[in-house]
Protein backbone atom coordinates (compact mmCIF):
# COMPACT_ATOMS: atom_id res chain seq x y z
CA UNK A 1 -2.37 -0.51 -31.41
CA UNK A 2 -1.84 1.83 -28.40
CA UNK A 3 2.38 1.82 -27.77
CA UNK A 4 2.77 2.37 -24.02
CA UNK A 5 5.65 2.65 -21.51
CA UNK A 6 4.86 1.35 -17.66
CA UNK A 7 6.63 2.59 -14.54
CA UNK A 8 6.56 0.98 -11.47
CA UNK A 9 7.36 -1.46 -8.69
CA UNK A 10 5.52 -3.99 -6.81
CA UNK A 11 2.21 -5.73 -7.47
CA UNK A 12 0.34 -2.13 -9.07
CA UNK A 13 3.12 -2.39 -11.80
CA UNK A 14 2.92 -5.73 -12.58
CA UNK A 15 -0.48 -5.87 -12.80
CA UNK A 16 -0.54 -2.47 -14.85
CA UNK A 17 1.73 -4.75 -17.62
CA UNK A 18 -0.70 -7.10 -17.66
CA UNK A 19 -3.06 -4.85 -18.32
CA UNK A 20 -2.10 -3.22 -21.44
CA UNK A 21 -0.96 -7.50 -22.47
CA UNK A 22 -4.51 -8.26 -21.51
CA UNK A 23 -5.77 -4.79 -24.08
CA UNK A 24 -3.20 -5.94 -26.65
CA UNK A 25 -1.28 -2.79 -26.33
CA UNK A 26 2.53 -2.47 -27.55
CA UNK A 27 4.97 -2.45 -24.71
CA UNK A 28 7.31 0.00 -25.67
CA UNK A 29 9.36 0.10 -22.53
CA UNK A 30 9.01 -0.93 -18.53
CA UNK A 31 11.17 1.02 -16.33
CA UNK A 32 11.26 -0.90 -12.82
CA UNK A 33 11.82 1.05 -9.37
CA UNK A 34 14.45 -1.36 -8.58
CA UNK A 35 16.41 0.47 -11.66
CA UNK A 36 16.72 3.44 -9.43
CA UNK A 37 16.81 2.03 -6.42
CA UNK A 38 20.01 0.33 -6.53
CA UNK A 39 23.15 0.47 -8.48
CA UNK A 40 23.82 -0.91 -11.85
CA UNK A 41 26.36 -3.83 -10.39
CA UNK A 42 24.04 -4.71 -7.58
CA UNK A 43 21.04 -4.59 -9.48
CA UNK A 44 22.63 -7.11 -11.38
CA UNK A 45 23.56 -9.19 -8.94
CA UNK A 46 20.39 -9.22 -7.04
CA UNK A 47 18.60 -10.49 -10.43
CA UNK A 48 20.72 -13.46 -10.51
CA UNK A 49 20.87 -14.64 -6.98
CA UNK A 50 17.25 -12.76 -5.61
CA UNK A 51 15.22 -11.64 -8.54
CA UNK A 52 11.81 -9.59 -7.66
CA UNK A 53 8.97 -10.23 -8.34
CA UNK A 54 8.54 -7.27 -11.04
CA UNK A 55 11.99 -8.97 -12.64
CA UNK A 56 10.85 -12.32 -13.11
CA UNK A 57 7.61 -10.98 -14.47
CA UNK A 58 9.18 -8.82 -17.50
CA UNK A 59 11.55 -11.69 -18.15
CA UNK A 60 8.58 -14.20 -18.69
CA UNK A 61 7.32 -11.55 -20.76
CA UNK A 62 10.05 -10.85 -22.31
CA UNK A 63 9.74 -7.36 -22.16
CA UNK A 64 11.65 -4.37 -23.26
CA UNK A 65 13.38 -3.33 -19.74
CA UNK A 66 14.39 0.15 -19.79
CA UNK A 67 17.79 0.78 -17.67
CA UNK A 68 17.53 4.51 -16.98
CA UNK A 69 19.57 5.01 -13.10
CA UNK A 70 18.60 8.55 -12.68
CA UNK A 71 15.41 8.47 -12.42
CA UNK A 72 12.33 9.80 -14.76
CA UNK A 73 13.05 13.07 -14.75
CA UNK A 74 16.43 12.88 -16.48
CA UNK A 75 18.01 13.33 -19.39
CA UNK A 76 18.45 9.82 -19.68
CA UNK A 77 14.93 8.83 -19.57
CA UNK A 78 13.90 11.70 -21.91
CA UNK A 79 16.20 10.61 -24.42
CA UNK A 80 14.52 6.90 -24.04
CA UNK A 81 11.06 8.41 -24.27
CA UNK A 82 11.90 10.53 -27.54
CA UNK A 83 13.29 7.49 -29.33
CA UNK A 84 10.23 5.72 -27.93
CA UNK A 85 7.45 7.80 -28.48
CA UNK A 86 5.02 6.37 -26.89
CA UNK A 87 1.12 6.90 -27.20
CA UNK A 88 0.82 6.66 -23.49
CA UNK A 89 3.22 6.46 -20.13
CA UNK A 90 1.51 4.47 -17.29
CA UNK A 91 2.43 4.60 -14.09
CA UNK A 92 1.70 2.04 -11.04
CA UNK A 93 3.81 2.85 -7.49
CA UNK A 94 6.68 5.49 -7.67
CA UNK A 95 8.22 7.59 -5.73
CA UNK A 96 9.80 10.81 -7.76
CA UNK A 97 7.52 13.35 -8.63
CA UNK A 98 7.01 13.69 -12.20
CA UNK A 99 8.09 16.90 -14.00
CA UNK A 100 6.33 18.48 -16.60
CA UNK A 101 8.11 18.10 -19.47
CA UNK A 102 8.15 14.55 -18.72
CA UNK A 103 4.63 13.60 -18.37
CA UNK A 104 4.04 15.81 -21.40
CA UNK A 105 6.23 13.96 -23.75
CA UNK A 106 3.50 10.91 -24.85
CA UNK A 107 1.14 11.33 -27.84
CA UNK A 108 -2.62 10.96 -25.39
CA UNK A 109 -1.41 11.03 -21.93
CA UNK A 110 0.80 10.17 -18.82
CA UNK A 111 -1.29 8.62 -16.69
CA UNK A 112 -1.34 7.02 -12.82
CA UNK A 113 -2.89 4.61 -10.89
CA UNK A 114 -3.92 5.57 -7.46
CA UNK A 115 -5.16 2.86 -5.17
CA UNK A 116 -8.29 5.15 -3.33
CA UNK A 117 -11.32 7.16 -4.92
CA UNK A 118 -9.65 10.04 -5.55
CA UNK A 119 -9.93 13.10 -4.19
CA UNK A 120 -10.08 10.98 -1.22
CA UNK A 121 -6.94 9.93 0.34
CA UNK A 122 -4.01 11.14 -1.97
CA UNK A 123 -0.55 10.53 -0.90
CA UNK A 124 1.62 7.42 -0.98
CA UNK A 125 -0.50 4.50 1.18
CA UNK A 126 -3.90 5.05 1.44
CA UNK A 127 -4.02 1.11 1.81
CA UNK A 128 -3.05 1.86 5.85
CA UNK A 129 -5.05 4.98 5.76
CA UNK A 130 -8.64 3.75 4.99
CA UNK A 131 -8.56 0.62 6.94
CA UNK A 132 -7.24 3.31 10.32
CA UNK A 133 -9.93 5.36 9.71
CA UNK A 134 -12.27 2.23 8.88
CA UNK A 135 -13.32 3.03 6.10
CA UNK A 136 -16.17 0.71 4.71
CA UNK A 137 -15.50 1.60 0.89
CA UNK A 138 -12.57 2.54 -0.95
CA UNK A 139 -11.15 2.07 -4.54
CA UNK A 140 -8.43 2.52 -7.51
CA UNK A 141 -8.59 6.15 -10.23
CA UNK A 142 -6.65 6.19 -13.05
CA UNK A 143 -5.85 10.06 -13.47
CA UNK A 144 -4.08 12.57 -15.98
CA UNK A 145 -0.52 12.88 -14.04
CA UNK A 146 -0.59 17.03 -13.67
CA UNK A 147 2.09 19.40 -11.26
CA UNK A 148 0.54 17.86 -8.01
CA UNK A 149 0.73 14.48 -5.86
CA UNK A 150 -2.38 12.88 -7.30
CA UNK A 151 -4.48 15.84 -8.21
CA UNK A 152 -4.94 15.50 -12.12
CA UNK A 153 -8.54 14.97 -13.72
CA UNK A 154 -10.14 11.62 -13.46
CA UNK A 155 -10.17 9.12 -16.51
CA UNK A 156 -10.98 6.05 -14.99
CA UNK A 157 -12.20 5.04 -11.00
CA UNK A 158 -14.05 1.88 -9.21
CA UNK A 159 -14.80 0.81 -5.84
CA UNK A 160 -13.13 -1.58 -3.52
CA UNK A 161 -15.28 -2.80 -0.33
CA UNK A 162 -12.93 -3.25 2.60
CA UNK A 163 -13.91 -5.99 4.91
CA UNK A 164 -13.71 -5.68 9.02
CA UNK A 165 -10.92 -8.60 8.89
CA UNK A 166 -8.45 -6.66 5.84
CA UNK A 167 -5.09 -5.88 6.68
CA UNK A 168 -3.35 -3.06 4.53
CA UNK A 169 -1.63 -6.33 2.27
CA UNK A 170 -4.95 -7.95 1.32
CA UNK A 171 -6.79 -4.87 0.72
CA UNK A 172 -3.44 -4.20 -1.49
CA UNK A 173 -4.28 -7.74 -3.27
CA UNK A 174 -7.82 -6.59 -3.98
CA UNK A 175 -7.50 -3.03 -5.19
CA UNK A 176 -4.64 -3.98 -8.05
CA UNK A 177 -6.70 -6.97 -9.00
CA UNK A 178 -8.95 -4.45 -9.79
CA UNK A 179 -6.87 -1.79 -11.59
CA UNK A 180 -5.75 -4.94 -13.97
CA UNK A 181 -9.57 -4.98 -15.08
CA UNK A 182 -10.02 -1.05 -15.16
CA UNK A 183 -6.77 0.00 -16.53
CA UNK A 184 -7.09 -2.81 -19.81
CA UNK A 185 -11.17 -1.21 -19.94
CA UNK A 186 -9.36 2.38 -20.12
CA UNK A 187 -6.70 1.18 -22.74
CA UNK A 188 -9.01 -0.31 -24.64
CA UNK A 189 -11.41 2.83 -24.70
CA UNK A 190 -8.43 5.53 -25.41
CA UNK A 191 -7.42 3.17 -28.93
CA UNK A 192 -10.89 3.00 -30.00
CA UNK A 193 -12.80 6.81 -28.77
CA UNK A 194 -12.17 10.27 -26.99
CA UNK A 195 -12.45 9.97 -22.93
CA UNK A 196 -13.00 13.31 -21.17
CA UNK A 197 -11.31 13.99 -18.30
CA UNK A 198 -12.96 14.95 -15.01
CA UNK A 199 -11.32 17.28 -12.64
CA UNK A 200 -11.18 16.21 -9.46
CA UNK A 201 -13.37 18.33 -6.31
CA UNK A 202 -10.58 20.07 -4.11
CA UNK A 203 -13.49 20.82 -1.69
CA UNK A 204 -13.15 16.95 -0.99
CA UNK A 205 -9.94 16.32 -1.41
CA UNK A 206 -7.50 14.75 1.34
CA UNK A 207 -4.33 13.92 1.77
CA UNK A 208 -2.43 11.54 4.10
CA UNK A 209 1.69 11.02 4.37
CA UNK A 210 3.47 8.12 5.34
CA UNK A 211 1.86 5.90 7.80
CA UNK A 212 2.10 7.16 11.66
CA UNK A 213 0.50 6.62 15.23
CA UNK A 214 1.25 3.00 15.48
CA UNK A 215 0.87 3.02 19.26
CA UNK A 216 -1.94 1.60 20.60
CA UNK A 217 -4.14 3.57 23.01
CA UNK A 218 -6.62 1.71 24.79
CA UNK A 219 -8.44 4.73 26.20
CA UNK A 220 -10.12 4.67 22.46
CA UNK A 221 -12.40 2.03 20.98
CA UNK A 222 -11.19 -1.81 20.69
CA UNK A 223 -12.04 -1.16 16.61
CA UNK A 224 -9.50 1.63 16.87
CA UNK A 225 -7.03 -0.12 18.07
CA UNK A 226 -7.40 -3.22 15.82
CA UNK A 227 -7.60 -1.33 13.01
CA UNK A 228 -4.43 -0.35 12.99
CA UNK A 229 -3.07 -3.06 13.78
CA UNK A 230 -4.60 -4.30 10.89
CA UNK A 231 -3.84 -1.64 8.54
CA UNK A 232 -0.43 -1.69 9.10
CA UNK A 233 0.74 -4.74 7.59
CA UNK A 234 2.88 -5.97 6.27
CA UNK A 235 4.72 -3.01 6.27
CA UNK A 236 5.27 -2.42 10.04
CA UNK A 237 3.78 -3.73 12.99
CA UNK A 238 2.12 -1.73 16.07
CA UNK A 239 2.67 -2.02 19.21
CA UNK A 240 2.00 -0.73 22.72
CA UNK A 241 4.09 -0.72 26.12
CA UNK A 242 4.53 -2.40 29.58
CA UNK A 243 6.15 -0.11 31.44
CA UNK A 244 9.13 0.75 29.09
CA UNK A 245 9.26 -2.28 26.82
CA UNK A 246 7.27 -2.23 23.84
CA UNK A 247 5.23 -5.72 22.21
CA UNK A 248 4.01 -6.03 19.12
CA UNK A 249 0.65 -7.90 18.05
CA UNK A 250 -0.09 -9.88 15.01
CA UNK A 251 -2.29 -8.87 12.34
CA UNK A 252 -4.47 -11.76 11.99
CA UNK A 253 -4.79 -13.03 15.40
CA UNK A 254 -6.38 -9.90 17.40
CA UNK A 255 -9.98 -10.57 18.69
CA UNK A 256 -12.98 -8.20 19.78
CA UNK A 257 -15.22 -9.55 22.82
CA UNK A 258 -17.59 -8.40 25.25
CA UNK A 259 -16.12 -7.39 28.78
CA UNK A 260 -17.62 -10.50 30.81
CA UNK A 261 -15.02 -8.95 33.54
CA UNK A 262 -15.73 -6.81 36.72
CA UNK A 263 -12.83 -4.08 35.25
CA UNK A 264 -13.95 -1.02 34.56
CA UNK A 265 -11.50 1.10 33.12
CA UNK A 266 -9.60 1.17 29.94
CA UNK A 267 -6.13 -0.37 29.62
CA UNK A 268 -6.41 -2.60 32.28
CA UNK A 269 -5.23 -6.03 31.53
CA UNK A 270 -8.57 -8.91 31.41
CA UNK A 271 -6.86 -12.06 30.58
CA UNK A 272 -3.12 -13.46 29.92
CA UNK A 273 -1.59 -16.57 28.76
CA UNK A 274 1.99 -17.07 28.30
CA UNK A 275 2.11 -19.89 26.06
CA UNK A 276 -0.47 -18.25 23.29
CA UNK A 277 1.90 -15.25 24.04
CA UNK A 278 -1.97 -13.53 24.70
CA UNK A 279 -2.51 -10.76 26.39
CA UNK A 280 -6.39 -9.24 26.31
CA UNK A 281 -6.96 -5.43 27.39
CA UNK A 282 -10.10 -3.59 28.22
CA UNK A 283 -11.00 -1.11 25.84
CA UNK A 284 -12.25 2.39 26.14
CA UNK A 285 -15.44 1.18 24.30
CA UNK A 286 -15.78 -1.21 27.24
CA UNK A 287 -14.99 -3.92 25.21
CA UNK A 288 -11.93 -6.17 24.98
CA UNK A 289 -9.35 -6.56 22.80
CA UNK A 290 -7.53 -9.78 22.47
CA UNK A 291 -4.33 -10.10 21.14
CA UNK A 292 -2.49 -13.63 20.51
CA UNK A 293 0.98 -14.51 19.06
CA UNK A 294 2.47 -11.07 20.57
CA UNK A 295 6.32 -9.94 20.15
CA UNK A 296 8.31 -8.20 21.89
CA UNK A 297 8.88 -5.01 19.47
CA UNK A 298 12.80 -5.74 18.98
CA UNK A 299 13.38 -8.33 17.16
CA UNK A 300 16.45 -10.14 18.72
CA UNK A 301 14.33 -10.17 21.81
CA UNK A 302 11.37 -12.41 20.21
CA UNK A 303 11.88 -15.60 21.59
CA UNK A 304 12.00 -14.50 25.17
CA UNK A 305 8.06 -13.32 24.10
CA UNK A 306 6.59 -15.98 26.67
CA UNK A 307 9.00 -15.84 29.45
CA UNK A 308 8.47 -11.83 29.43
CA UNK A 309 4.86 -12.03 29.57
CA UNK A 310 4.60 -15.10 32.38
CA UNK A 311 7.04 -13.23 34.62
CA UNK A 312 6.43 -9.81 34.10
CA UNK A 313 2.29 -9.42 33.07
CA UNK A 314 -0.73 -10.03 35.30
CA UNK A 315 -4.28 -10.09 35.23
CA UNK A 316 -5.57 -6.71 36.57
CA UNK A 317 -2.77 -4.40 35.98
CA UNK A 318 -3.23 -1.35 33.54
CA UNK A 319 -1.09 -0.55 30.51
């Protein structure tokens, strides 16, 4: 029985956990990001009165929680992972890079979950990434954890269509569904034979950063533009300006239609209706982009959506 530690936070780490439950592993240890994140006190106070979702998961579990507040690379975590000694570290969603003679310290291997086909898209949210650059195919890789961000050889990978109506949160939904299935497969296979590593092709590697470029720019395509308006949630929201003040559509309720309309050039405003808080603009593609349950960007100014756009929008004008 494989004796494994998980690292995480969100829905890759709880579904990592169930994982190695599902292959029948030993949990040895789960060290949660909110561990790090906050202090001991209000850590503990947030469990009581707001508990996570990761939280509520280990308790139901009733899983070893490992309280180490300085992070993975400390001598506090070391100290946990010698009196551990586990076969394998997992790792689903964190933020510190890992040093060596952490990720060395398990008997087979530290290993990570990255939610694209690696090479492709390394960095921390490819979810945003491949739906921008609309992507048709994308995917989860279980990989050695090495010196780089998400450059160590390949043990495990499988594709992840993405649909034309995915945000970056159901796309998220899909791809750790997945790594559940493909990470118990890979525990299962390193307890019973030897897996050989493949190293990854830097000659088609990329790498992406946080998300950016969440204005909209109607001079490019209408698929463009709702793409990342898509691919941004639920993280953030795009947006685009009238005049000087920016609004913000939903993710959801954005629409792609022929231009029935005699306008001709990109940006200019096709339809509007106040109370669907819709405002449609002609694409660069010459086709239209319709946009319904718009914000203004700030959020204390959100219920004066409607008024802004009857008063202040019309038909015809350009943005």
């Amino acid at each position: 029985m494989l004796k494994v530690v998980i690292i995480g936070y969100g829905e890759m780490f709880t579904n990592l956990i169930a994982a190695a439950l599902d292959a029948e592993c030993k949990i040895a240890g789960v060290l949660r990001g909110e561990t790090v994140k906050y202090k001991p006190f209000v850590r503990k106070v947030k469990d009581v009165i707001c508990p996570s979702l990761e939280y509520s998961y280990i308790k139901s579990y009733n899983l070893p929680e490992l309280y180490t507040y300085k992070g993975v690379n400390s001598e506090e975590f070391k100290k946990e992972m010698l009196r551990l000694n586990p076969d394998i570290i997992l790792v689903g969603s964190w933020g510190e890079k890992i040093k060596k003679e952490i990720y060395d310290m398990p008997k087979i291997a530290a290993i990570n979950a990255h939610p694209s086909l690696l090479p492709k898209y390394r960095g921390p949210n490819p979810y945003f990434w491949v739906i921008k650059n609309q992507e048709q195919v994308t995917g989860v890789t279980f990989h050695l954890i090495d010196s780089g961000y998400d450059t160590g050889a390949i043990l495990a990978q499988e594709e992840v269509k993405i649909y034309s109506s995915d945000t970056g949160e159901s796309l998220k939904k899909r791809i750790v569904l997945t790594a559940r299935g493909v990470c118990c497969e890979l525990l299962k296979a390193l307890s019973e034979d030897i897996i050989i590593p493949l190293q990854q092709r830097e000659d088609r590697a990329s790498y992406y950063s946080q998300p950016e470029g969440l204005e909209l720019d109607f001079s490019k395509s209408a698929e463009e533009n709702d793409a990342i308006i898509r691919a941004i949630h639920p993280w953030d929201r795009a947006y685009f300006f009238h005049k000087t003040i920016p609004l913000a559509p939903k993710a959801g309720s954005t629409f792609i239609e022929e231009n029935t309309t005699s306008y001709t050039e990109g940006g200019t405003v096709t339809e509007v209706d106040s109370k669907t808080r819709t405002i449609s603009v002609l694409c660069g593609n010459n086709k239209v982009l319709k946009m319904t349950n718009i914000d203004l960007y700030n959020t204390p100014d959100r219920p004066f959506t409607k008024n802004y756009i009857e008063l202040e929008i019309k038909q015809g004008e350009k943005i």
